[in-house]
N, C-alpha and C. Protein backbone atom coordinates (compact mmCIF):
# COMPACT_ATOMS: atom_id res chain seq x y z
N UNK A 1 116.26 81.99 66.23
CA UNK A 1 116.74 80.79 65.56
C UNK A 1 117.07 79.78 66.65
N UNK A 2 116.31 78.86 66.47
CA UNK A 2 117.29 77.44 67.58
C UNK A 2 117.55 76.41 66.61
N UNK A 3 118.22 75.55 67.25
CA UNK A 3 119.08 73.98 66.83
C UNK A 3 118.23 72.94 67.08
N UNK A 4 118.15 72.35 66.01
CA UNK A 4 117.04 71.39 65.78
C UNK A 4 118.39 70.17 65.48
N UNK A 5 117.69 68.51 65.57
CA UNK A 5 118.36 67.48 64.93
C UNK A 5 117.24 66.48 64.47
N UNK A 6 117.95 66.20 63.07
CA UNK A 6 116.95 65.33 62.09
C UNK A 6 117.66 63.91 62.17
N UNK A 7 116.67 63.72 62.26
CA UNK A 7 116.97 61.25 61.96
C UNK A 7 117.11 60.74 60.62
N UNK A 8 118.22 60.81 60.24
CA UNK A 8 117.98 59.89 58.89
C UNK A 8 118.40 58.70 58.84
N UNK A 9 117.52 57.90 58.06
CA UNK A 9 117.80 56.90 58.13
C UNK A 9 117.42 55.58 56.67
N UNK A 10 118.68 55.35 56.13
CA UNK A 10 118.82 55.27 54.83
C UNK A 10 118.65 53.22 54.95
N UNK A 11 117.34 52.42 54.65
CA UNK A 11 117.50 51.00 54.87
C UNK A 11 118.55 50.21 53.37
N UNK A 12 118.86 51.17 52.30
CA UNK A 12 119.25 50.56 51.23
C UNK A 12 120.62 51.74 51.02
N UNK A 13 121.73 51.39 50.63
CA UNK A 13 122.81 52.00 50.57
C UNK A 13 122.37 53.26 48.68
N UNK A 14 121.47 52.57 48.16
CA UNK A 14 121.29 53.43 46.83
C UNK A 14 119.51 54.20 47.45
N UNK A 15 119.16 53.63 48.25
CA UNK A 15 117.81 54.35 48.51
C UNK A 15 118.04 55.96 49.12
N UNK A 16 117.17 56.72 48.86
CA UNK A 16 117.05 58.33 49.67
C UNK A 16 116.39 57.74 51.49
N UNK A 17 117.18 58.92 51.87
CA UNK A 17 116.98 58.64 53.18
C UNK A 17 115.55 58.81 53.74
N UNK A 18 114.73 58.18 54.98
CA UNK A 18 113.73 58.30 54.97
C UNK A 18 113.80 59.49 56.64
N UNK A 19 113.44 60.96 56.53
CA UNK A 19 113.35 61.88 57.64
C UNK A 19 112.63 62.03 58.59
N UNK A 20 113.23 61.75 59.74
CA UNK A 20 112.30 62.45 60.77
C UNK A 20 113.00 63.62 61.32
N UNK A 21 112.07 65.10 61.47
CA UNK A 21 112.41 66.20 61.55
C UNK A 21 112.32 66.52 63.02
N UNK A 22 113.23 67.65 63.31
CA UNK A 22 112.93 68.66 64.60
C UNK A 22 113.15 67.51 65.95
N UNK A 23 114.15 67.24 66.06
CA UNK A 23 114.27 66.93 67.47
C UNK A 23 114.91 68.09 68.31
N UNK A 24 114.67 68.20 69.56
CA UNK A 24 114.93 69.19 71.07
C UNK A 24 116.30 68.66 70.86
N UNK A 25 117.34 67.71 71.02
CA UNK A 25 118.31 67.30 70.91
C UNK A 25 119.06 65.97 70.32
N UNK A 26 120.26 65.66 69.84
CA UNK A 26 121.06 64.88 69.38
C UNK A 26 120.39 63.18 70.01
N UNK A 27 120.28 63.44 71.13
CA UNK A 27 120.17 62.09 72.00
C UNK A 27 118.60 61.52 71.75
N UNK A 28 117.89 62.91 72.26
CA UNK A 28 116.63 62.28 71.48
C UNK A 28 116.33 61.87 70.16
N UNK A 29 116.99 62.17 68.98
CA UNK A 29 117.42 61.40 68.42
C UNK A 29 117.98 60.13 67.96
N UNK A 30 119.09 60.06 68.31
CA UNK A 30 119.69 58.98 68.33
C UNK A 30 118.38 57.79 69.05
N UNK A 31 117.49 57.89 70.23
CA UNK A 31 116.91 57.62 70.97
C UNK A 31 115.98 56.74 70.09
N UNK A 32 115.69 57.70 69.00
CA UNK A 32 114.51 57.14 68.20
C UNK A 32 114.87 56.30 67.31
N UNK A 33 115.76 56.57 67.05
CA UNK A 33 116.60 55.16 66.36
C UNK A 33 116.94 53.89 67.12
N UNK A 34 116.65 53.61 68.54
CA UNK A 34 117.09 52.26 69.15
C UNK A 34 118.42 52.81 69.72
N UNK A 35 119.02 53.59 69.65
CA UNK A 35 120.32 53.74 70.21
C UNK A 35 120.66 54.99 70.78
N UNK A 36 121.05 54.78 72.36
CA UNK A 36 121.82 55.59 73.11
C UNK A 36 122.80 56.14 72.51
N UNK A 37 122.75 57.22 71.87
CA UNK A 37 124.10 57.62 71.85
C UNK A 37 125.21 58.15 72.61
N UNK A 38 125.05 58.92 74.03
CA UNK A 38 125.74 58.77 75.08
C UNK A 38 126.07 57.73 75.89
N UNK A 39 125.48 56.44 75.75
CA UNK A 39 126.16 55.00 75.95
C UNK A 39 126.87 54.58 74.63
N UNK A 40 126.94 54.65 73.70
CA UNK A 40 127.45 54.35 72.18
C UNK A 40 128.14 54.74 71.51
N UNK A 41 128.53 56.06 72.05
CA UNK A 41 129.71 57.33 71.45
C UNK A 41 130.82 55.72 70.62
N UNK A 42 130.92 54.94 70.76
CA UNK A 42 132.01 54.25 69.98
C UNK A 42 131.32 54.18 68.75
N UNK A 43 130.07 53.80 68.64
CA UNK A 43 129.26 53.41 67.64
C UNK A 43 129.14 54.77 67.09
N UNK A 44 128.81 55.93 66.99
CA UNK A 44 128.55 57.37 66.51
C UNK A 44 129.93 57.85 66.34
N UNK A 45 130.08 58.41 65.02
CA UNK A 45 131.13 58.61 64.38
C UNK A 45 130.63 60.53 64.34
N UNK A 46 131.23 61.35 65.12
CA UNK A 46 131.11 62.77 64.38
C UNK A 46 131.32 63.42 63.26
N UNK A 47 130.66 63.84 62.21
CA UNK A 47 131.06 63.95 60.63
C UNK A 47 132.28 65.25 60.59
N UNK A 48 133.19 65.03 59.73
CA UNK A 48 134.39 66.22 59.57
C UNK A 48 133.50 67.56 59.66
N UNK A 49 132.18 67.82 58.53
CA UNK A 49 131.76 69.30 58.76
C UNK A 49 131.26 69.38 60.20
N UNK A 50 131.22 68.86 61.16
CA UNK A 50 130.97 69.03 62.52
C UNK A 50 129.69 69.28 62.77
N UNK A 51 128.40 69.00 61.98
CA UNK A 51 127.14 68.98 61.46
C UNK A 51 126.21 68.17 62.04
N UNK A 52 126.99 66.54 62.51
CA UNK A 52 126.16 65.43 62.47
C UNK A 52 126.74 64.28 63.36
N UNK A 53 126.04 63.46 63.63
CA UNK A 53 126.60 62.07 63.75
C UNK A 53 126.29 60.91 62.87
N UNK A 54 127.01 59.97 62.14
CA UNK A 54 126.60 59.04 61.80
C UNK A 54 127.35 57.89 62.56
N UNK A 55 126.47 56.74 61.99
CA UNK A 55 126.75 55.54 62.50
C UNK A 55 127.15 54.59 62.13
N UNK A 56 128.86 54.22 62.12
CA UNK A 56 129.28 53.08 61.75
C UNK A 56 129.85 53.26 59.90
N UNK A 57 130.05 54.54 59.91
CA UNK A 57 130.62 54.96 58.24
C UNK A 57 131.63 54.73 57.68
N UNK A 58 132.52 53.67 58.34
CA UNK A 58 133.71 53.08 57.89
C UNK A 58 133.31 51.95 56.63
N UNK A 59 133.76 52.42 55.45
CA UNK A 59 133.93 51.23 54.60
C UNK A 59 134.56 49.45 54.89
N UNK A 60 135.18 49.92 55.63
CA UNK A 60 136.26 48.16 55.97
C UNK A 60 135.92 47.47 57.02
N UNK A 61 134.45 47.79 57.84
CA UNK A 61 133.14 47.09 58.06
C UNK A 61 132.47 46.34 57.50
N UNK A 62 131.93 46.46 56.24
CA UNK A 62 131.19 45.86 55.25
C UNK A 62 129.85 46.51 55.59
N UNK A 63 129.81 47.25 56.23
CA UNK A 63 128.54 47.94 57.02
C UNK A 63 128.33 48.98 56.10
N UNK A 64 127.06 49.08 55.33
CA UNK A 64 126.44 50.65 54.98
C UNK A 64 125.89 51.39 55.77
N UNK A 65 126.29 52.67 55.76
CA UNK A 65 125.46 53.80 57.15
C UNK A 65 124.19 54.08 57.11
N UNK A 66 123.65 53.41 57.97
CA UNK A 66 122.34 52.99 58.06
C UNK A 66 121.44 54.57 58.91
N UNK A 67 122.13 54.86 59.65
CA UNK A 67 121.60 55.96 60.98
C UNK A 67 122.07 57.28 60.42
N UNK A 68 121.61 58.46 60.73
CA UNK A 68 122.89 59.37 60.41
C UNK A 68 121.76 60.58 61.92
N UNK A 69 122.40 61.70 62.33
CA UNK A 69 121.64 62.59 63.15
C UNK A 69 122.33 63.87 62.84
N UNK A 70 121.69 64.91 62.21
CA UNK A 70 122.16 65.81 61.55
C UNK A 70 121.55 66.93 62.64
N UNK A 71 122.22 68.28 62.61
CA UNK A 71 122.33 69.65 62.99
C UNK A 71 122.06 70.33 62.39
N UNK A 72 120.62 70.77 62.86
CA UNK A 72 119.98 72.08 61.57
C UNK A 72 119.35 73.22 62.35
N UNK A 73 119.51 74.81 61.76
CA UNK A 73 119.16 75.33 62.48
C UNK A 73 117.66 75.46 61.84
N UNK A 74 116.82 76.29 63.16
CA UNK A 74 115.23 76.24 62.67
C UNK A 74 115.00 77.67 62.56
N UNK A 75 114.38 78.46 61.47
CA UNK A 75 113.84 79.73 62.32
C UNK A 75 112.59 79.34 62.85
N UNK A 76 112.12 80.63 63.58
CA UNK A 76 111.60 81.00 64.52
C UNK A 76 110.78 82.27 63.88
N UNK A 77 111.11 83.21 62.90
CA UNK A 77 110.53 84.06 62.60
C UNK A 77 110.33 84.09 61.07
N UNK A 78 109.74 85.20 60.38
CA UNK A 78 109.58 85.42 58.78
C UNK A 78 110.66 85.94 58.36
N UNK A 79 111.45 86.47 59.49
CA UNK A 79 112.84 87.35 58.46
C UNK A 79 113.95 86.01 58.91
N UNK A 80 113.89 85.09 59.52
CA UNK A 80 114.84 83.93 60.10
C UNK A 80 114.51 82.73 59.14
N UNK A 81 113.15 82.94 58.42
CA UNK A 81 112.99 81.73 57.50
C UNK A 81 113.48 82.27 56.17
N UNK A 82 113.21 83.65 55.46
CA UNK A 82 113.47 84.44 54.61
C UNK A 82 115.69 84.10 54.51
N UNK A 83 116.39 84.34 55.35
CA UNK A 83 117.33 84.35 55.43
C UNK A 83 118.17 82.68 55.33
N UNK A 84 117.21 81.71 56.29
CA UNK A 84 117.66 80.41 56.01
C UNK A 84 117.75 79.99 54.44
N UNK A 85 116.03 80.33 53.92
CA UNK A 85 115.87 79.73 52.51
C UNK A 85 116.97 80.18 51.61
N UNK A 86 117.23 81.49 51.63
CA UNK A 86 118.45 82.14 50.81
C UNK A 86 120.09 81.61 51.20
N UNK A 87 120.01 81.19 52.03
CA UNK A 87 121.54 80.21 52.66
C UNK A 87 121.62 79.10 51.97
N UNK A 88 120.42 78.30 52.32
CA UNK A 88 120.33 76.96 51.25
C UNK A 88 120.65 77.41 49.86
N UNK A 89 119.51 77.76 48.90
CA UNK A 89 119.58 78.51 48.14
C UNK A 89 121.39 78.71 47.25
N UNK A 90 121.74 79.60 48.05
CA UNK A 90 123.17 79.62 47.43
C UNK A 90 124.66 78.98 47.93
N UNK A 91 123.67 78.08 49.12
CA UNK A 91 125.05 76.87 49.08
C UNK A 91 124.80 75.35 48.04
N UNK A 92 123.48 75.47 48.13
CA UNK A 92 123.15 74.22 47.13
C UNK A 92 122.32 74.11 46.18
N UNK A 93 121.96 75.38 46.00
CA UNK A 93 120.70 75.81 44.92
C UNK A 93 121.24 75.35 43.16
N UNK A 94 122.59 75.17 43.30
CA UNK A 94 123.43 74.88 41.76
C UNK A 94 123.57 73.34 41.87
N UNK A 95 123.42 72.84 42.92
CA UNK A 95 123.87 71.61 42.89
C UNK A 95 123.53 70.30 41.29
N UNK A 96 124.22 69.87 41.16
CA UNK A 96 123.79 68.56 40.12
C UNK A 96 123.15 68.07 40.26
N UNK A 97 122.25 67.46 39.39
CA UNK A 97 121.50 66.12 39.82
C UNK A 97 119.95 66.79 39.84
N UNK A 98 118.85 66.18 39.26
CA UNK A 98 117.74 66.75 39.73
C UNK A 98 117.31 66.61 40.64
N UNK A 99 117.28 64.60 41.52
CA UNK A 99 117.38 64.18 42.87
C UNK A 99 117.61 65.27 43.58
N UNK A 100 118.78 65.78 43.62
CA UNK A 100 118.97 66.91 44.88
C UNK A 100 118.92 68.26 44.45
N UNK A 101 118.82 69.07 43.65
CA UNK A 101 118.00 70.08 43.15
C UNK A 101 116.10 69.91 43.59
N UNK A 102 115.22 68.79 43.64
CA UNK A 102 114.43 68.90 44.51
C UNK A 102 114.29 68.52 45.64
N UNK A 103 115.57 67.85 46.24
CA UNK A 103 116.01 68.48 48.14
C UNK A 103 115.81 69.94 48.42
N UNK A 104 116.71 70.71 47.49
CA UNK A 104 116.68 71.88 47.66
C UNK A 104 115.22 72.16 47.96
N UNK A 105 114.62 72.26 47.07
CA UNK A 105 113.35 73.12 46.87
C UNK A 105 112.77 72.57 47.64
N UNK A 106 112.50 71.11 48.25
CA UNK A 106 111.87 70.90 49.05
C UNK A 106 112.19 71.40 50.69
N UNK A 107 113.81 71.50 50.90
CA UNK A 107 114.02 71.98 52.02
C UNK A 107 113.47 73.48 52.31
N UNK A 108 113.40 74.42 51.32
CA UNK A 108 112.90 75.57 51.31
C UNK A 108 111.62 75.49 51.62
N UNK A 109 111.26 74.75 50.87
CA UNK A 109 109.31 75.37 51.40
C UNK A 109 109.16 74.76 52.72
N UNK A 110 110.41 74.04 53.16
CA UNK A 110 109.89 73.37 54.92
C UNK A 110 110.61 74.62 55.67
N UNK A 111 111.36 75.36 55.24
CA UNK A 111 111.94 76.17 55.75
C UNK A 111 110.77 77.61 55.47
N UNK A 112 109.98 77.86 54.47
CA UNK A 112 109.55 78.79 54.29
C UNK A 112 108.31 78.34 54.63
N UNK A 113 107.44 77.58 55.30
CA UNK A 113 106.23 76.95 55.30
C UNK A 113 105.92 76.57 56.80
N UNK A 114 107.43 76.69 57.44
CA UNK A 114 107.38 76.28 59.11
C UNK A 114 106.34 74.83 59.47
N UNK A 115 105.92 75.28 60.29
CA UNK A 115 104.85 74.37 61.09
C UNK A 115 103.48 73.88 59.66
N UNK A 116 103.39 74.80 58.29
CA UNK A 116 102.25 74.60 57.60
C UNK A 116 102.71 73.68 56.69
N UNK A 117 104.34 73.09 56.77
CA UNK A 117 104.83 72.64 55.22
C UNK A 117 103.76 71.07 55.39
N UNK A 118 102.97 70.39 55.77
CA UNK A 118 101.96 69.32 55.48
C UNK A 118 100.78 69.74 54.45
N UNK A 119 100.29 70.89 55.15
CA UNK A 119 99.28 71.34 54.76
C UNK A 119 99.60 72.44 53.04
N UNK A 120 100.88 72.30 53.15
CA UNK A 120 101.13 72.98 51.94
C UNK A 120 101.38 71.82 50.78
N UNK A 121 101.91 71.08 51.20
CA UNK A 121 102.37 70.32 50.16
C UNK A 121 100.59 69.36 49.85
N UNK A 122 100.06 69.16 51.33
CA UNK A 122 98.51 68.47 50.69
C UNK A 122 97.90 70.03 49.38
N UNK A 123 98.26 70.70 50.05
CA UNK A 123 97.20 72.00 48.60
C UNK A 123 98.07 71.94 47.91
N UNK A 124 99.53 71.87 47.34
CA UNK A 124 100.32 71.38 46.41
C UNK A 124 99.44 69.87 45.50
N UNK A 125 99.43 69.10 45.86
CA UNK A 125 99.07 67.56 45.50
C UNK A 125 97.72 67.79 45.20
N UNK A 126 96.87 68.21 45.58
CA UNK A 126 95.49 68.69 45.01
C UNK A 126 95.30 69.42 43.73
N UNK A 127 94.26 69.18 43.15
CA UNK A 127 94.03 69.03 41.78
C UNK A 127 92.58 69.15 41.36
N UNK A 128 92.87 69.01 40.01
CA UNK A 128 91.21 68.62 39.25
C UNK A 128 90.89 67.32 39.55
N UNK A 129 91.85 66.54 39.60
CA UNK A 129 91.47 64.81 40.01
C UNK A 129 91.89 64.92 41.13
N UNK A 130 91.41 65.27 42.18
CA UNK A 130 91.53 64.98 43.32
C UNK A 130 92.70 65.41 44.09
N UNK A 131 92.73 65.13 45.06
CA UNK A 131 93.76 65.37 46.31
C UNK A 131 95.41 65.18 45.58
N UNK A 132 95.57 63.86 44.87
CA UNK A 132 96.36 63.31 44.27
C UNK A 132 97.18 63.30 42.93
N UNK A 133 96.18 64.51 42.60
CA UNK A 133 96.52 65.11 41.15
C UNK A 133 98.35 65.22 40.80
N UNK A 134 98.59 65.69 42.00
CA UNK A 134 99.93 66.03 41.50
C UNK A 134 101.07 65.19 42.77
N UNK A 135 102.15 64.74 42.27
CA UNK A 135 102.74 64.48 43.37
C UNK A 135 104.04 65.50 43.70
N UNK A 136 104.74 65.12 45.19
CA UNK A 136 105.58 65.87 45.70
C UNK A 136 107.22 64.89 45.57
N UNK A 137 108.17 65.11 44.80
CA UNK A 137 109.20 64.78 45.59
C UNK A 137 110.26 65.08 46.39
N UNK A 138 110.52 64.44 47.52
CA UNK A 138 111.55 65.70 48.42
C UNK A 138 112.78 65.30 48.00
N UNK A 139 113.30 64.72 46.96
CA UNK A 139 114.86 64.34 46.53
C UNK A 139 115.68 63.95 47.83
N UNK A 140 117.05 63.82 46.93
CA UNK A 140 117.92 62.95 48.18
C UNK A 140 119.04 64.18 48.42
N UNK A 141 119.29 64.36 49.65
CA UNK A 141 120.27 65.68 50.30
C UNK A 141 121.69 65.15 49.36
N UNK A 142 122.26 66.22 49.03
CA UNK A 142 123.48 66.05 48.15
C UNK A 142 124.66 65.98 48.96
């Protein structure tokens, strides 16, 4: 299992965030967003579950949190992806909302699909009419 960090980055305060996955570290991250975060630590706010950084999440800004850099672990193996999916699963598998009920499911098959989840979700979306037959949504993280 290693530690991965994801980019989110939300342009509308009611929009789902738009992901970029699997960074080597926090900074490279932040990086890809335009911002140093080891020059910026004022600007990067550490989240209470100790999970993430976001940016600038104070309400009495007038600022919506635009950035966020989250802490996820990755497996590495079939019994490390088997064990992640079942973690998700029964920390958020009940969750409300259909929006994030297909986070869930979508985080699973990236978790159970590794390196193939593109190529799964294109043979997902394929069809009798074409490539496009069906669509995918990855919902918004709860």
């Amino acid at each position: 299992m290693r530690t991965v960090f994801d980019l989110y980055h939300w342009s509308h305060p009611d929009d789902a965030a738009e992901v970029t996955y699997g960074f080597d570290t926090a900074d490279a991250a932040a990086q890809a967003a335009g911002i140093d975060r080891r020059i910026a630590d004022t600007v990067w706010e550490r989240l209470r579950n100790d999970n993430g950084w976001i940016i600038d999440p104070h309400p009495v800004t007038g600022r919506h949190t635009e950035w966020g850099v989250f802490e996820r672990r990755q497996a590495e193996t079939d019994t490390e992806r088997v064990q992640l999916a079942l973690e998700l699963l029964a920390a958020d598998g009940q969750v409300d909302g259909q929006h994030h009920q297909r986070w869930v499911i979508d985080q699973t098959v990236r978790i159970l699909t590794g390196d193939g989840y593109e190529r799964w979700i294109a043979g997902y979306r394929d069809g009798e009419d074409g490539p496009e037959t069906y669509s995918w949504d990855e919902g918004i993280a709860p």
